[in-house]
Protein backbone atom coordinates (compact mmCIF):
# COMPACT_ATOMS: atom_id res chain seq x y z
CA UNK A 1 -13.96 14.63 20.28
CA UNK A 2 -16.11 14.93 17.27
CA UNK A 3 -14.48 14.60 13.79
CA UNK A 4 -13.36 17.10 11.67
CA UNK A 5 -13.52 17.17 7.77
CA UNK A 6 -9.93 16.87 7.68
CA UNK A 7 -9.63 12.97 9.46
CA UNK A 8 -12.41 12.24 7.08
CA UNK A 9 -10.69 13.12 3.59
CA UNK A 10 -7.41 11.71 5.48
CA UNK A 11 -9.51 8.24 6.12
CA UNK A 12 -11.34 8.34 3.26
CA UNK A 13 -10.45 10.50 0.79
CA UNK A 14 -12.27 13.22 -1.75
CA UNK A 15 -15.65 12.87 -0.46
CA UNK A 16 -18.68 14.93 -1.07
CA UNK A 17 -20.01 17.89 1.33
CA UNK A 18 -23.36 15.79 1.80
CA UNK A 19 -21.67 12.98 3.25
CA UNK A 20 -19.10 15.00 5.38
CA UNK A 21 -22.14 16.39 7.13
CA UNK A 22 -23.86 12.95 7.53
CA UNK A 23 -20.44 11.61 8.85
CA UNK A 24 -19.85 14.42 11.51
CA UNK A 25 -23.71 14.03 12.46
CA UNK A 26 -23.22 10.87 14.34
CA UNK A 27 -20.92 12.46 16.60
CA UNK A 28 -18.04 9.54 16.17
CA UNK A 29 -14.22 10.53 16.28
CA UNK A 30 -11.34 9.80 14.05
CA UNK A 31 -10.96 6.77 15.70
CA UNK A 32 -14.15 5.54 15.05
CA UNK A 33 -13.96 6.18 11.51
CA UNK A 34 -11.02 4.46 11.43
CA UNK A 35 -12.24 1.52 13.01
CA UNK A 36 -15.40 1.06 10.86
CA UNK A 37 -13.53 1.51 7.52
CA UNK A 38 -11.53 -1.39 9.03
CA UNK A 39 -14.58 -3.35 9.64
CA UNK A 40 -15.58 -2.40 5.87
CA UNK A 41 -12.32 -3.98 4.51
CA UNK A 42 -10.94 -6.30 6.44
CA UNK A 43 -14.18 -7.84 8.89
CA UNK A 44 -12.89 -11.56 8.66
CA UNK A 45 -9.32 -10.51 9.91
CA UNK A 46 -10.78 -8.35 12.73
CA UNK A 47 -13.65 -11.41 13.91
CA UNK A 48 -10.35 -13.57 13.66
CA UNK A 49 -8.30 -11.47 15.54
CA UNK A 50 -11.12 -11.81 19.19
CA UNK A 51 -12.10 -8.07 18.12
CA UNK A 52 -15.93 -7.04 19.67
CA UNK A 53 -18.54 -6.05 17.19
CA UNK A 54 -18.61 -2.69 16.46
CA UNK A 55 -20.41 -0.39 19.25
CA UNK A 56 -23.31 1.71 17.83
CA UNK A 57 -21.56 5.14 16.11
CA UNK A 58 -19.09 2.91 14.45
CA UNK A 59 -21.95 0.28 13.63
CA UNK A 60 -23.78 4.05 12.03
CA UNK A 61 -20.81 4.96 10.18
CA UNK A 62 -20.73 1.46 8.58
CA UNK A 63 -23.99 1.83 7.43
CA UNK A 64 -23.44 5.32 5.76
CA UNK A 65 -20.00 3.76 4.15
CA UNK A 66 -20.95 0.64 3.03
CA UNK A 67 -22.17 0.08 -0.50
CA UNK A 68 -25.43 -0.68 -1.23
CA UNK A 69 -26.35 -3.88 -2.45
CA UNK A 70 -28.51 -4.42 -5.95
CA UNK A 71 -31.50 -5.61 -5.44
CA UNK A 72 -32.07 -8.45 -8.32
């Protein structure tokens, strides 16, 4: 089941209408939100813990949450 704005706000927060859109454009559920903002916060305790790599809509919504990175 795709995700509604409503599991996104509840994951995430106040977020803008530009990334809603991007977000529900992968086609990833709830649970796969919740899963990559894990991955986001908490990677070491997840590798520790024997969990896979994230599949390919989680590995998306990663990339669309994760903060970009100065380039110095």
């Amino acid at each position: 089941m795709a995700i509604r704005r409503e599991e996104i706000v509840s994951v995430l927060g106040p977020v803008d209408d530009e990334l809603v859109a991007e977000l529900m454009e992968i086609g990833a559920s709830g649970a796969d939100l919740r899963e990559a903002w894990g991955w986001l916060h908490n990677d070491e305790a997840l590798m520790g813990a024997g969990r896979p790599l994230p599949g390919t809509r989680v590995g998306k919504l990663i990339e669309l949450l994760a903060p970009e990175e100065d380039e110095a």
